[in-house]
C-alpha atoms as a PDB file:
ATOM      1  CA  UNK A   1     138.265  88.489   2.886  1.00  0.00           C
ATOM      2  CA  UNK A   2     141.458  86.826   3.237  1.00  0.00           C
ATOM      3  CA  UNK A   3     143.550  85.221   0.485  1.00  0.00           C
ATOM      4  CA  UNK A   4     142.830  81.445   0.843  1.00  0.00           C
ATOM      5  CA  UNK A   5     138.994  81.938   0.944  1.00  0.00           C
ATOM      6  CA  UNK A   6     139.174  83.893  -2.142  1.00  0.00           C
ATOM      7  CA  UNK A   7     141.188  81.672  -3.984  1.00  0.00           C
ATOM      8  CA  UNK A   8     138.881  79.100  -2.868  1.00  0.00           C
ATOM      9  CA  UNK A   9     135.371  80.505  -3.937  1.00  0.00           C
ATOM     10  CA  UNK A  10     136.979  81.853  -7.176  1.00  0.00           C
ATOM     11  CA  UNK A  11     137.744  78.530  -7.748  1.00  0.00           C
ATOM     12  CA  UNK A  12     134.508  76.184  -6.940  1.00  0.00           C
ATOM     13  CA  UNK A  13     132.675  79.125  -8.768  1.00  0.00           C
ATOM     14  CA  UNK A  14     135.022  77.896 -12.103  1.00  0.00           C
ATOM     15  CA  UNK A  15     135.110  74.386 -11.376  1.00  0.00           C
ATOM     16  CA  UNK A  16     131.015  74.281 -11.222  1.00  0.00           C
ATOM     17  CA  UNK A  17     130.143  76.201 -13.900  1.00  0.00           C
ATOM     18  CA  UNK A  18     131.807  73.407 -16.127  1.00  0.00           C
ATOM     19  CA  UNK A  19     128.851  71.079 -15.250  1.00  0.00           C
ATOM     20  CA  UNK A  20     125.843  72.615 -16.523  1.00  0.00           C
ATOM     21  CA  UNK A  21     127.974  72.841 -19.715  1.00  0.00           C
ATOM     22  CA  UNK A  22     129.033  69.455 -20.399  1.00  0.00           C
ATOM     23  CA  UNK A  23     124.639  68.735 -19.162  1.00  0.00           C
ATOM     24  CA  UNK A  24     124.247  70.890 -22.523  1.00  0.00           C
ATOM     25  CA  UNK A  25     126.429  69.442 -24.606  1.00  0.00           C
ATOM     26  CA  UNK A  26     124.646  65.581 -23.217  1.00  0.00           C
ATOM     27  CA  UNK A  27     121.104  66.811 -23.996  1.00  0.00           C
ATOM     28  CA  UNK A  28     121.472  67.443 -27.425  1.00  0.00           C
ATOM     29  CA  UNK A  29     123.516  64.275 -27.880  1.00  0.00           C
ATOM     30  CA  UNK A  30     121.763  60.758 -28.497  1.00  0.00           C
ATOM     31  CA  UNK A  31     123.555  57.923 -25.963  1.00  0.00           C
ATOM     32  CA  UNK A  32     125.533  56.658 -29.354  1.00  0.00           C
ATOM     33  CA  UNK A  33     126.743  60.118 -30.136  1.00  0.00           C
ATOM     34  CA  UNK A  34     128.045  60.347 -26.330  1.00  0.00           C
ATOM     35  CA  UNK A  35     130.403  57.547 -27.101  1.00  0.00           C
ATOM     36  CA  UNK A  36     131.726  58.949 -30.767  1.00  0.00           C
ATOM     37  CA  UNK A  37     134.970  59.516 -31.613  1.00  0.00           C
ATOM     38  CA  UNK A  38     136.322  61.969 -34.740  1.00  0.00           C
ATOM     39  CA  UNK A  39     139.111  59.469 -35.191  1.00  0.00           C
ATOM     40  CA  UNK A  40     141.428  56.875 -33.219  1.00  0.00           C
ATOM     41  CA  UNK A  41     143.447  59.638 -31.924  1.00  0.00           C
ATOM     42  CA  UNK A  42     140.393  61.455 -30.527  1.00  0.00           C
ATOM     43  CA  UNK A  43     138.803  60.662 -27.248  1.00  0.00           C
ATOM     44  CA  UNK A  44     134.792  60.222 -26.946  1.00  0.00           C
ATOM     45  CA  UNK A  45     132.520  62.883 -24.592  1.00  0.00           C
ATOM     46  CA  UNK A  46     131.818  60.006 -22.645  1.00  0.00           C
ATOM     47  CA  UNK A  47     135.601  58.861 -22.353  1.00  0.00           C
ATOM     48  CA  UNK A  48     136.150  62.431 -21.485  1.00  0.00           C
ATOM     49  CA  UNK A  49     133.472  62.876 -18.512  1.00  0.00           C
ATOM     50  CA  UNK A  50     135.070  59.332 -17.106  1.00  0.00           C
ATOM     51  CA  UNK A  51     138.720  60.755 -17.622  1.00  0.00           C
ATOM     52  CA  UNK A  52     137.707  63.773 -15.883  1.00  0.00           C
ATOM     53  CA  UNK A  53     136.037  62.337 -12.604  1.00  0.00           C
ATOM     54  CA  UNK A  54     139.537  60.105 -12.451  1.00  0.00           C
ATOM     55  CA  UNK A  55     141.337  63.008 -13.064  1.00  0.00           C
ATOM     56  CA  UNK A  56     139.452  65.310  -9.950  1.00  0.00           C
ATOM     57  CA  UNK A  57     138.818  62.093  -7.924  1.00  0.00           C
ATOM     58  CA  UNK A  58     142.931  61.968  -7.926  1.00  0.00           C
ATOM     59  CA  UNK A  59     143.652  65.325  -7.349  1.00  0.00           C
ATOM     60  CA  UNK A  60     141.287  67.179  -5.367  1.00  0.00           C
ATOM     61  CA  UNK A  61     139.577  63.781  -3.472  1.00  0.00           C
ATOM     62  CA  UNK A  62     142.205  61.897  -2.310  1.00  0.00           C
ATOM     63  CA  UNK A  63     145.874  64.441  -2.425  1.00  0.00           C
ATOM     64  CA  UNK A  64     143.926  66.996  -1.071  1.00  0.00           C
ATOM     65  CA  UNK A  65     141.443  65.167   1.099  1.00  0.00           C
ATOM     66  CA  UNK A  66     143.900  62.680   1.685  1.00  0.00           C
ATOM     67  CA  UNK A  67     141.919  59.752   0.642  1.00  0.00           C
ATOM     68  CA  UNK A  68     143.190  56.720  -1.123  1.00  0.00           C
ATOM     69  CA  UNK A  69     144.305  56.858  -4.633  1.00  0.00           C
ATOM     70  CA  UNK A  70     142.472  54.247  -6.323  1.00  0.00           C
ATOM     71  CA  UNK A  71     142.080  55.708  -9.887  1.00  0.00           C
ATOM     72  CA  UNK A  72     143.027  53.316 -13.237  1.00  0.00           C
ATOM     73  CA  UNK A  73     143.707  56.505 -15.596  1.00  0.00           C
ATOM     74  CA  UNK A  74     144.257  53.941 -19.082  1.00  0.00           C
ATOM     75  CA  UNK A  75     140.961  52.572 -17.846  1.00  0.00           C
ATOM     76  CA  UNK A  76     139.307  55.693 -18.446  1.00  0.00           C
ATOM     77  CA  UNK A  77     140.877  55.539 -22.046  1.00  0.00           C
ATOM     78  CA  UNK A  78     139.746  51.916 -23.098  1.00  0.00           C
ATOM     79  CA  UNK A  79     136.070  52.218 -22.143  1.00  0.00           C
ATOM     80  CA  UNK A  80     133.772  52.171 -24.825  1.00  0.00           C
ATOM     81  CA  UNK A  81     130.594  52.240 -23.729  1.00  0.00           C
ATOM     82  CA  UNK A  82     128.430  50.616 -20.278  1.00  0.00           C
ATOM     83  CA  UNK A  83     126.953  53.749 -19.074  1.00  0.00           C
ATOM     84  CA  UNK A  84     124.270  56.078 -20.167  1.00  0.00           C
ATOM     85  CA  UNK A  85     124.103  59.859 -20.464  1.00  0.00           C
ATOM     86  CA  UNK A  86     122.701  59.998 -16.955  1.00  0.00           C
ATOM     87  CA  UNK A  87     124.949  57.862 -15.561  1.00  0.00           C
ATOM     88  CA  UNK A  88     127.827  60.253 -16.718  1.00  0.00           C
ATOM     89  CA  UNK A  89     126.293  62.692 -15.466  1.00  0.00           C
ATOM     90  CA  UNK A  90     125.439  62.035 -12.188  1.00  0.00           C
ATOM     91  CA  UNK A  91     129.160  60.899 -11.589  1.00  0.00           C
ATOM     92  CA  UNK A  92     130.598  63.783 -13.134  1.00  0.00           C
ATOM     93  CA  UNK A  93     128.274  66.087 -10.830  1.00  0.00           C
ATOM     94  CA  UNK A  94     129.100  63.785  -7.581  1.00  0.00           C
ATOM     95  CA  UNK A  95     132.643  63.934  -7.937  1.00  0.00           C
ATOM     96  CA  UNK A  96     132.790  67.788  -8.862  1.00  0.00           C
ATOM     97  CA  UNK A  97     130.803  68.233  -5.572  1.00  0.00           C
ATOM     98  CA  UNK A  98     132.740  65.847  -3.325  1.00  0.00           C
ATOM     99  CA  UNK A  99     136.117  68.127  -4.987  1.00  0.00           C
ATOM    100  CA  UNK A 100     134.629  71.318  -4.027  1.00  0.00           C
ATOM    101  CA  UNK A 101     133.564  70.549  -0.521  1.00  0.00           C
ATOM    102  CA  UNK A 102     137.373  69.437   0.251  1.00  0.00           C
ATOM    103  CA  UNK A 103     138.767  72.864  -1.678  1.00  0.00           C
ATOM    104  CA  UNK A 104     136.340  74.840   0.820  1.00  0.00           C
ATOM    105  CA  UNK A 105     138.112  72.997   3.897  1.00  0.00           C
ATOM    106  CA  UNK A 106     141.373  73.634   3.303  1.00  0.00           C
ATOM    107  CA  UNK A 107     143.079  75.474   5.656  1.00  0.00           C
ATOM    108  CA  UNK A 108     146.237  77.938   4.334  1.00  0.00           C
ATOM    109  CA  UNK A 109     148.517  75.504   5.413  1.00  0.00           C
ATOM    110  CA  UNK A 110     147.151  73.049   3.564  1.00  0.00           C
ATOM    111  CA  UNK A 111     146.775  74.903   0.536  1.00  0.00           C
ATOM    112  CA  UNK A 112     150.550  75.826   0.499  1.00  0.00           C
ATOM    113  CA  UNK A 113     151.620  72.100   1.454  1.00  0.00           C
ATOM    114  CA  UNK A 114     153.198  70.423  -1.144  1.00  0.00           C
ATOM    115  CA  UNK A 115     152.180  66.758  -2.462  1.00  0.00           C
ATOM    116  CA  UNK A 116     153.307  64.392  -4.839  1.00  0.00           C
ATOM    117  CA  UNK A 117     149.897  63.467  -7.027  1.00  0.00           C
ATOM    118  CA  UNK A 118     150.535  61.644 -10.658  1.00  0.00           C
ATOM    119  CA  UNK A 119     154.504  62.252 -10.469  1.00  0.00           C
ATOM    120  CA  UNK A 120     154.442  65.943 -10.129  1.00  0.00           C
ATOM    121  CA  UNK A 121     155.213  68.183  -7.110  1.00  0.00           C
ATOM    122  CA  UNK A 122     152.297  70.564  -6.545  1.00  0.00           C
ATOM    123  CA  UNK A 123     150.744  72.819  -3.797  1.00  0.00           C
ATOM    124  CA  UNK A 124     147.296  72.111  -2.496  1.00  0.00           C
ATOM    125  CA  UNK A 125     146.689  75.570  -4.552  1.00  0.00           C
ATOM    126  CA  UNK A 126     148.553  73.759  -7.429  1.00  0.00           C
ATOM    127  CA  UNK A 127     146.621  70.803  -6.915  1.00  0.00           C
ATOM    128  CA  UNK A 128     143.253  73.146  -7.333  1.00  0.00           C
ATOM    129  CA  UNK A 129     144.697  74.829 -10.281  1.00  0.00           C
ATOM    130  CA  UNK A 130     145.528  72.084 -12.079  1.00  0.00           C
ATOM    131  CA  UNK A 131     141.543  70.476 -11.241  1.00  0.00           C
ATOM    132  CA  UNK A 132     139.846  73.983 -12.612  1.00  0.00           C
ATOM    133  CA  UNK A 133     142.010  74.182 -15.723  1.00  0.00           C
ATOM    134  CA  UNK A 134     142.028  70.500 -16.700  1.00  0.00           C
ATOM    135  CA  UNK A 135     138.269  70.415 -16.391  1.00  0.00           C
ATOM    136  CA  UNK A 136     137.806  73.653 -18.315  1.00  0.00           C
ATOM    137  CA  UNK A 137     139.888  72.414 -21.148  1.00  0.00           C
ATOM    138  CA  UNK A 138     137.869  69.004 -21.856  1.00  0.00           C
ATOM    139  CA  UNK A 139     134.990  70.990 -20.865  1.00  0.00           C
ATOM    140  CA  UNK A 140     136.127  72.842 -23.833  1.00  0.00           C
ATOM    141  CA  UNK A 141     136.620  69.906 -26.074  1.00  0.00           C
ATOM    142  CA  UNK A 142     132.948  68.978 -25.403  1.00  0.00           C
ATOM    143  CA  UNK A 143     131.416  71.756 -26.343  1.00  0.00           C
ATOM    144  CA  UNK A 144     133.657  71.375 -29.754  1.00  0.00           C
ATOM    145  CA  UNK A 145     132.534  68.462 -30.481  1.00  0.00           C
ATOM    146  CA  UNK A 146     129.381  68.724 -29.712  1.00  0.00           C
ATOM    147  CA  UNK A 147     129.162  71.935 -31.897  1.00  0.00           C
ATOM    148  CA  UNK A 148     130.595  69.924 -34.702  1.00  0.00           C
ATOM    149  CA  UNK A 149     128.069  66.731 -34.268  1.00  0.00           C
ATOM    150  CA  UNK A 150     125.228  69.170 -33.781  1.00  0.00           C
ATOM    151  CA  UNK A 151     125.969  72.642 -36.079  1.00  0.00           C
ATOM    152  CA  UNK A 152     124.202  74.057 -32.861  1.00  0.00           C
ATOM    153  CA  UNK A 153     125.068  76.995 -30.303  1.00  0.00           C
ATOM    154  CA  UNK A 154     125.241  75.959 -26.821  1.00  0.00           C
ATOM    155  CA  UNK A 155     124.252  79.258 -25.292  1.00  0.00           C
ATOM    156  CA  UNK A 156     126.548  79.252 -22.807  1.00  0.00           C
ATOM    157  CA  UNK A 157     126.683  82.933 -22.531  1.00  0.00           C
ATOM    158  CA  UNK A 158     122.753  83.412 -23.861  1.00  0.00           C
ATOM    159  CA  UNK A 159     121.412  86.740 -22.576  1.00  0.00           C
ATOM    160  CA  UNK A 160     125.050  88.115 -21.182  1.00  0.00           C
ATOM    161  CA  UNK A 161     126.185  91.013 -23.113  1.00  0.00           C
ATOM    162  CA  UNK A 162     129.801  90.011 -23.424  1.00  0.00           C
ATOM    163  CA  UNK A 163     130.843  93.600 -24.920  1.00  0.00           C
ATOM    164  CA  UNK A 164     130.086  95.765 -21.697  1.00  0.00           C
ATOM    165  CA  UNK A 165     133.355  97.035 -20.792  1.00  0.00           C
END
């Protein structure tokens, strides 16, 4: 297998197992909890999914499927309510499959070309970085909160014997 296809299925597999996570962390939320916040510095799970399909939309939609750039990123931040669980997730889960099936088209030339995308200089393998790690980490903070709203393990890893070596 060469190099870009690799890097390319190693990353769709990591960019869609955040999905099924953050559809955890939403069914054992009620729509108000969705929309929570710990404090006024702390963002809402529901702020967070919206954040995170601007966030892909502008990186892996339109720099790498070079689409227009229409995203509104403080937007994101100032929404406090308007849509339901579903809705959420039905976006988040459209716009994590519209990234992936412009990652798997990428040639190797486009994958080293470099774009400018939010200010920053990055690779179309930069560009796919950046989409897998950002949606890990507030994948991440999800599952946090969620933990701390619901005293509850998520079972992400239920059944997997993590010790095997």
């Amino acid at each position: 297998m060469s190099w870009d296809v690799e890097f390319k299925e190693q990353s769709i597999i990591r960019i869609k197992e955040n999905p099924p996570r953050i559809k955890k962390c939403l069914d054992r939320l009620s729509e108000k909890e969705v929309w929570q916040k710990a404090n006024e510095s702390s963002n809402s799970v529901a702020v967070l999914i919206l954040h995170l399909c601007g966030n892909i939309r502008q990186y892996a939609i339109s720099s790498l499927g070079d689409q227009p750039d229409g995203r509104n990123r403080s937007e994101e931040f100032s929404t406090e309510g308007g849509k339901t669980k579903a809705e959420l997730l039905a976006k988040l889960e459209s716009t994590v499959e519209e990234a992936c099936d412009i990652i798997h088209q990428q040639s190797q030339e486009q994958l080293l070309r470099v774009r400018s995308v939010q200010g920053f200089e990055l690779s179309g393998m930069g560009i796919i970085i950046h989409v897998t790690e950002h949606l890990s980490y507030h994948t991440g903070q999800i599952a946090y909160w969620t933990k701390i709203l619901k005293d509850d393990d998520l079972g992400f890893y239920a059944g997997v014997d993590l010790d095997v070596k």
